[in-house]
Protein backbone atom coordinates (compact mmCIF):
# COMPACT_ATOMS: atom_id res chain seq x y z
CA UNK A 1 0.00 0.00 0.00
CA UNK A 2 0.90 3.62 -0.51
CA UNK A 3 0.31 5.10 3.14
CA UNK A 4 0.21 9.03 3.71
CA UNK A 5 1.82 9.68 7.73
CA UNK A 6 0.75 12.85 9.22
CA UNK A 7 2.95 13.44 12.20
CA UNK A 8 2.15 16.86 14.98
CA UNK A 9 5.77 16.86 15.87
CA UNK A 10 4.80 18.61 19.34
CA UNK A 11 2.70 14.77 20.61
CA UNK A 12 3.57 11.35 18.60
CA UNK A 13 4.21 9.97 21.61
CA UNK A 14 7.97 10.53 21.46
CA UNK A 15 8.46 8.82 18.16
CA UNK A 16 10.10 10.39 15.62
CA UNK A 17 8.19 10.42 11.67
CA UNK A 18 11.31 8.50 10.79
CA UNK A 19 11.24 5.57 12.82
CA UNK A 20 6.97 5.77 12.39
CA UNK A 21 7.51 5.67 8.48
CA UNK A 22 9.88 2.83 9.15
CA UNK A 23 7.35 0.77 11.37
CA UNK A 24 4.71 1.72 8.83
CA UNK A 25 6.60 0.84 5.90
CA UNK A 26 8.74 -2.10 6.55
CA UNK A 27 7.86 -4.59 5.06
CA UNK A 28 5.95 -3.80 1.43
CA UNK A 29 4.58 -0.45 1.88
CA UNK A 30 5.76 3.25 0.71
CA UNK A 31 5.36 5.90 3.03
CA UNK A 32 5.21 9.17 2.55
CA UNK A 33 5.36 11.58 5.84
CA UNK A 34 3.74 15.43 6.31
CA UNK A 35 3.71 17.15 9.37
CA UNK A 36 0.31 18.43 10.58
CA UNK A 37 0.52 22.00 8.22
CA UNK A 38 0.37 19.74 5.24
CA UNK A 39 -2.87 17.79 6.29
CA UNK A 40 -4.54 18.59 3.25
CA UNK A 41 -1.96 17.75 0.91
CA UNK A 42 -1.38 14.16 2.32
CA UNK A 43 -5.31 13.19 2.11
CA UNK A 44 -5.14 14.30 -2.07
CA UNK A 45 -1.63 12.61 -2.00
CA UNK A 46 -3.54 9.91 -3.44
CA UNK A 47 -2.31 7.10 -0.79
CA UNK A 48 -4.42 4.27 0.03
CA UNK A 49 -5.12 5.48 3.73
CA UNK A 50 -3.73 8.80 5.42
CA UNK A 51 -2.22 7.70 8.96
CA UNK A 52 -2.36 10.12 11.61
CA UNK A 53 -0.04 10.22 14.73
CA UNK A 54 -1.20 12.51 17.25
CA UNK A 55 -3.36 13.60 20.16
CA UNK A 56 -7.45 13.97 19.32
CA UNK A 57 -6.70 18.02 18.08
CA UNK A 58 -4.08 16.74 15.26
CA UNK A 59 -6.88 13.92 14.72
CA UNK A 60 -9.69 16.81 14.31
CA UNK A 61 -7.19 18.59 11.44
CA UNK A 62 -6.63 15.71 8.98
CA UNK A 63 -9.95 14.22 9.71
CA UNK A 64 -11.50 17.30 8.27
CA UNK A 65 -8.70 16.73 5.44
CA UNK A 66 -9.90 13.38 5.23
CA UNK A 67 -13.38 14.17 4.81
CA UNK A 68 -13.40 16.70 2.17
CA UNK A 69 -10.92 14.67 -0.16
CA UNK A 70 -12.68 11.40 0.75
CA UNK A 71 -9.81 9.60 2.29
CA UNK A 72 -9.67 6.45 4.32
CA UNK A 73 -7.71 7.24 7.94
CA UNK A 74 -6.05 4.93 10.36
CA UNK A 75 -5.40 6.69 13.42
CA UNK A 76 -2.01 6.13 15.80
CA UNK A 77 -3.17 7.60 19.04
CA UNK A 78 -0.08 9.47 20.60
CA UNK A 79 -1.52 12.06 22.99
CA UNK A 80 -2.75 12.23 26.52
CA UNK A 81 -6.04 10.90 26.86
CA UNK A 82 -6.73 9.71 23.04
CA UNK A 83 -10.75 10.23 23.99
CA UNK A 84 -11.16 9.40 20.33
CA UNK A 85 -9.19 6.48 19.86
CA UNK A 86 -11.18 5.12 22.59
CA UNK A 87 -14.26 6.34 21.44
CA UNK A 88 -14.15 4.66 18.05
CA UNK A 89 -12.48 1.09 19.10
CA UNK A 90 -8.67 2.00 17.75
CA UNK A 91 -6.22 0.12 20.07
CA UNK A 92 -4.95 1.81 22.70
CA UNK A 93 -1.67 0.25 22.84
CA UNK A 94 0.52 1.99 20.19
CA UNK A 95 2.24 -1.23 18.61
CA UNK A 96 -0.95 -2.66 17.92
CA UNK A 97 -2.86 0.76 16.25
CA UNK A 98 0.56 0.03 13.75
CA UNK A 99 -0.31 -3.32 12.97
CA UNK A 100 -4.02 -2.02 12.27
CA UNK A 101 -2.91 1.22 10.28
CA UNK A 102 -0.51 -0.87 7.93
CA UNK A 103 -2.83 -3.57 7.85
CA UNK A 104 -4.22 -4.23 3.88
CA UNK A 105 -7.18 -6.51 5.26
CA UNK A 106 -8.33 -3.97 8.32
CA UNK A 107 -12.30 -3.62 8.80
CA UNK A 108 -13.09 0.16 8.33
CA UNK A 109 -16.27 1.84 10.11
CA UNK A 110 -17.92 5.22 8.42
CA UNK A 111 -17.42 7.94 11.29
CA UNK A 112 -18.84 11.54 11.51
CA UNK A 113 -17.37 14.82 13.19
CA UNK A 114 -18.34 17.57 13.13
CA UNK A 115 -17.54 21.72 13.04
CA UNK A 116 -18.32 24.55 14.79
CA UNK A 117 -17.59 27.51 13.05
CA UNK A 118 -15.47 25.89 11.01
CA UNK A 119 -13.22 24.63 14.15
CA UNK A 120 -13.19 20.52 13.36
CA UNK A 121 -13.51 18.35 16.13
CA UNK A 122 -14.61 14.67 16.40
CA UNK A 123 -15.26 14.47 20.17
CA UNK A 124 -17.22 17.09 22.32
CA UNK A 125 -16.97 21.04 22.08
CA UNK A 126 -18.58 22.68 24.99
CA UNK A 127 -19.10 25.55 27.59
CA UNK A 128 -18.66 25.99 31.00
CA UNK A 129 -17.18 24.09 33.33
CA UNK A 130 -15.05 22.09 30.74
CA UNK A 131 -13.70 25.46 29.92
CA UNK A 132 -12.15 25.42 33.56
CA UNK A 133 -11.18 21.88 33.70
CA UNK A 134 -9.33 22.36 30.81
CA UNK A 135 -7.82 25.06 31.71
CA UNK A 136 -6.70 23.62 35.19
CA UNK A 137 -5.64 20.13 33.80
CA UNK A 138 -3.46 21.55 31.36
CA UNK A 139 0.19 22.22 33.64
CA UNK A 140 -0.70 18.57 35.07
CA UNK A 141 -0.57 16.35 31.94
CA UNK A 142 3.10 16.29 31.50
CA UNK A 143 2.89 14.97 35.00
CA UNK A 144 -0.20 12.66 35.55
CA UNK A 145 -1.43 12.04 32.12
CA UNK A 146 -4.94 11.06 31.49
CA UNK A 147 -5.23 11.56 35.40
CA UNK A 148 -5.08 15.34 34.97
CA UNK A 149 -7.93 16.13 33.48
CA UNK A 150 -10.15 14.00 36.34
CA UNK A 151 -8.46 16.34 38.93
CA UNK A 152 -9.07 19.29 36.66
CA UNK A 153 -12.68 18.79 36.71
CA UNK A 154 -12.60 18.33 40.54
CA UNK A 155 -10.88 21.61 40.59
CA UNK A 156 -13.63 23.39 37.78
CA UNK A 157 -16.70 21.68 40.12
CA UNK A 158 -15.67 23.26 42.97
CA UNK A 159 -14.71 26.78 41.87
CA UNK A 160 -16.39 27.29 38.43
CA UNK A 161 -19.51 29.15 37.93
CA UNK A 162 -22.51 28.62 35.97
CA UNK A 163 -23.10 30.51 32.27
CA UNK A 164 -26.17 31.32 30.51
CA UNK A 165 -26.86 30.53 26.97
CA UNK A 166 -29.53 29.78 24.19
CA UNK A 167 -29.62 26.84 21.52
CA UNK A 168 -31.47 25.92 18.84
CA UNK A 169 -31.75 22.61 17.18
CA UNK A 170 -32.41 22.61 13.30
CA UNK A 171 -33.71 25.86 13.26
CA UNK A 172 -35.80 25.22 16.24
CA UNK A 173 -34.90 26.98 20.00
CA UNK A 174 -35.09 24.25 22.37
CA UNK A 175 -33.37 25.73 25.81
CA UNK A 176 -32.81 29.27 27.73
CA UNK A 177 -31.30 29.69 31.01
CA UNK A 178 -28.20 29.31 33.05
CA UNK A 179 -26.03 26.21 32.68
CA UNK A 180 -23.17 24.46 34.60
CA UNK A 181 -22.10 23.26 30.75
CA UNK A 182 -23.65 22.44 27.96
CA UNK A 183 -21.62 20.10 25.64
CA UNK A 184 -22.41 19.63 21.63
CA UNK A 185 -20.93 15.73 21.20
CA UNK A 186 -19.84 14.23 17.74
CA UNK A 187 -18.24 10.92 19.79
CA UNK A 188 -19.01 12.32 22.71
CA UNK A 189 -15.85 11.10 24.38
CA UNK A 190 -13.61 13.59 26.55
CA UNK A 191 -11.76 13.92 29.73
CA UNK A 192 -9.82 10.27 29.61
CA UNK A 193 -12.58 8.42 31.14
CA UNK A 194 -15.82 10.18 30.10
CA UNK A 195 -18.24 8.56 27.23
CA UNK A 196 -21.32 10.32 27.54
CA UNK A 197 -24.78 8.35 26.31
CA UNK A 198 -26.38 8.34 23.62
CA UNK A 199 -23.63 9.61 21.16
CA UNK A 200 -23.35 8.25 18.05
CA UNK A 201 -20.18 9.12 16.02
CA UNK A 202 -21.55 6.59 13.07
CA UNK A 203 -23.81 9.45 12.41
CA UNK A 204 -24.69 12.81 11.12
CA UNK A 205 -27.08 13.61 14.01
CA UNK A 206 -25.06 15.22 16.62
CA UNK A 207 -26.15 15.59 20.43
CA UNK A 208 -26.33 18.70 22.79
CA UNK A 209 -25.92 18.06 26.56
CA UNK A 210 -27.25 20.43 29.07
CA UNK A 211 -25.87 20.33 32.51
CA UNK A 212 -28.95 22.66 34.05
CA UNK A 213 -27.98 24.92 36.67
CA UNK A 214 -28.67 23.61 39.83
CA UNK A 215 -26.38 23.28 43.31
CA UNK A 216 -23.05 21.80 43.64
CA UNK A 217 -24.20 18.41 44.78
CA UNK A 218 -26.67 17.74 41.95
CA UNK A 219 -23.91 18.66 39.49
CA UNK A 220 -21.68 15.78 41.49
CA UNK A 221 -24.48 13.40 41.13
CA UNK A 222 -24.78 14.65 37.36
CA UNK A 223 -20.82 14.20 36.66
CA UNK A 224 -20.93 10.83 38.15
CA UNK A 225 -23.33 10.00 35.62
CA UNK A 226 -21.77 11.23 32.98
CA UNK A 227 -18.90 9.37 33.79
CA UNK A 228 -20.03 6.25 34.24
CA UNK A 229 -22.02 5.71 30.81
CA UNK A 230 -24.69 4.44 32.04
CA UNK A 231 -27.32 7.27 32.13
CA UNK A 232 -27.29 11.07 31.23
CA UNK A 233 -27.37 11.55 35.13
CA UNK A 234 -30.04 14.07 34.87
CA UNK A 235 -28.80 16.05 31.81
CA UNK A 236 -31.00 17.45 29.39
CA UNK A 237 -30.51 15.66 25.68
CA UNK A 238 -31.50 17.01 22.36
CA UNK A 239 -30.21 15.89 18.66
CA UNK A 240 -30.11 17.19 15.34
CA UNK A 241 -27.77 17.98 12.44
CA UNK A 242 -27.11 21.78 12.73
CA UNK A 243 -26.85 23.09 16.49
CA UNK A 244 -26.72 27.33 17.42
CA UNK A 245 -25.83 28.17 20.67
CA UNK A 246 -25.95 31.79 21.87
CA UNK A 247 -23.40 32.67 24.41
CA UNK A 248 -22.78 35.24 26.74
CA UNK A 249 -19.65 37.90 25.32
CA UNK A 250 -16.15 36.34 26.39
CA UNK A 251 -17.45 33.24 27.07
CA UNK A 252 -14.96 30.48 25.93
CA UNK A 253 -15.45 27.25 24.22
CA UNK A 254 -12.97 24.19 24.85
CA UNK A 255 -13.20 22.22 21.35
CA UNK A 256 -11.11 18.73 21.97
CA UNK A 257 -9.29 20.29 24.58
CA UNK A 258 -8.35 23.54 23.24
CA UNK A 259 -9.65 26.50 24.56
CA UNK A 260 -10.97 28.92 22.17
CA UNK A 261 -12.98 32.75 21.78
CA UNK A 262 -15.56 32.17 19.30
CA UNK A 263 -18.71 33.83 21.20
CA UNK A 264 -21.90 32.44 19.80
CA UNK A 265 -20.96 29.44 17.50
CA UNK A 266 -23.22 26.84 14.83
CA UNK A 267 -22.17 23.31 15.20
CA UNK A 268 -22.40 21.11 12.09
CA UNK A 269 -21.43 17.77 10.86
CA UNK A 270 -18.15 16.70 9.25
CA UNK A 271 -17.88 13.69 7.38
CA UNK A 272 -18.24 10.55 6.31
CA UNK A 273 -14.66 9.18 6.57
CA UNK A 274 -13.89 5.62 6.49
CA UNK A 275 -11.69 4.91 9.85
CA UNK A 276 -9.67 1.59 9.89
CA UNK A 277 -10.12 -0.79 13.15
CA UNK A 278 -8.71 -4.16 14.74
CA UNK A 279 -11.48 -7.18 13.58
CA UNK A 280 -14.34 -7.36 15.33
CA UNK A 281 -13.87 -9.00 19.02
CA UNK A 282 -15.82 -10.54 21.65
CA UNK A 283 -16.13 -7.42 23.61
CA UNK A 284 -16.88 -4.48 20.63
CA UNK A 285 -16.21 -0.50 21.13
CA UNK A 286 -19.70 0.78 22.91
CA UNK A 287 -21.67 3.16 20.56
CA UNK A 288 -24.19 5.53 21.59
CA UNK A 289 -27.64 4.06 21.44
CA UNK A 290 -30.59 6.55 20.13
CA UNK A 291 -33.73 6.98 22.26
């Protein structure tokens, strides 16, 4: 195969492109590397699959380059919590997401991300609280990894305050009022450990989560249940394929992690790209279920 590498030199999980294009190439295969600037031209390269190594904001970039050229992508996951990787079933240990990336005969799965304001990202953008967790986890990862962001959201629960905002769905307003966060989920998989329900990144349809503003202990109970899967832990839930929410000014968004000023923002889907995964095993990837 002809395999396109896409390497953010800041993550890659101290590998260098060289010894990745080796691994990727040796035996049979010609690799060509780009670093992240060049996403674009490495998914019209023409390659057989564009290979990404990288935390989930490199992933965002050449997924979006993915998705308008209409390129396969196997995915190396090389940053600190690789919410994605997880998300979608890609192995977590690095030697084995080679073996699936240079693998001719790897199943594929049709993904969706998604954009807001033209900002890619493929797991969760949101407001609030995540803002300050991101914020408070980021001098910790060097030090505690995936860890950090768990004890940045501690930190955010206990000293963040609540935001007001207004969202439409399709053209429709469907909430008002003061939030703890409110999250607009493509995989809907964030913070290292958190996989929230009912997100489907196999589809268009993307989800908003509203974390109503209420005291400090119903927000615990509500994290908790956001952590653990299992229920929305009293969050409001409403889907649809083109989300608007209205912010208050200077309010800041953290889009896979990154912290950004975009003030009131339209969320919309990115995608389909073909994403290549290990076989199919006894104990499958979960996937959002719709209500």
């Amino acid at each position: 195969m002809k395999l396109a590498l896409v390497v953010n030199p800041k993550s890659g999980a101290g590998r260098g492109s060289d010894e990745l294009a080796g691994r990727l190439g040796s035996p049979g295969h010609d690799v060509e590397t780009f670093e992240i600037g060049d996403a674009d031209a490495a998914a019209r390269s023409g390659a057989d699959r564009v290979v990404v190594a990288g935390g989930d904001g490199s992933i965002g970039t050449v997924f979006a380059a993915c998705a308008a050229a209409k390129a396969p992508l196997a995915i190396l996951p090389a940053g600190t919590a690789n919410d994605f990787a997880r998300a979608i079933g890609v192995p977590a240990d690095f030697d084995a997401a080679i073996e699936v990336a240079r693998d001719p005969d790897s199943r594929h799965r049709t993904v969706w991300g998604a954009t807001l304001d033209g900002h890619p990202f493929v797991n969760v953008a949101s407001i609030g609280l995540a803002v300050n967790a991101a914020r408070e986890a980021a001098p910790l990862k060097s030090k505690l990894g995936p860890a950090a962001y768990a004890l940045g959201a501690v930190i955010a629960g206990a000293k963040g305050k609540q935001v007001h905002c207004r969202v439409s769905v399709d053209g429709e307003q469907v909430y008002e009022g003061d939030v703890w966060q409110a999250l607009v989920a493509a995989s809907g998989s964030f913070g290292g450990i958190v996989q929230l329900p009912d997100s489907d990144p196999g589809t268009a349809e993307m989800e908003l989560f509203v974390v109503e503003s209420k005291s400090r202990l119903t927000l615990i109970r509500r994290v908790w249940g956001m952590r653990s899967g299992g229920n929305r832990g009293g969050m409001r839930l409403f889907q649809g394929h083109t989300i608007r929410v209205d912010v208050d000014p200077d309010l800041l968004w953290n889009v896979d992690g990154e912290v950004l000023d975009l003030g009131d923002v339209t969320a919309d889907p990115l995608g389909p790209v073909q994403i290549h995964l290990p076989p199919v095993t006894a104990t499958p990837p979960r996937w959002g279920r719709r209500r």
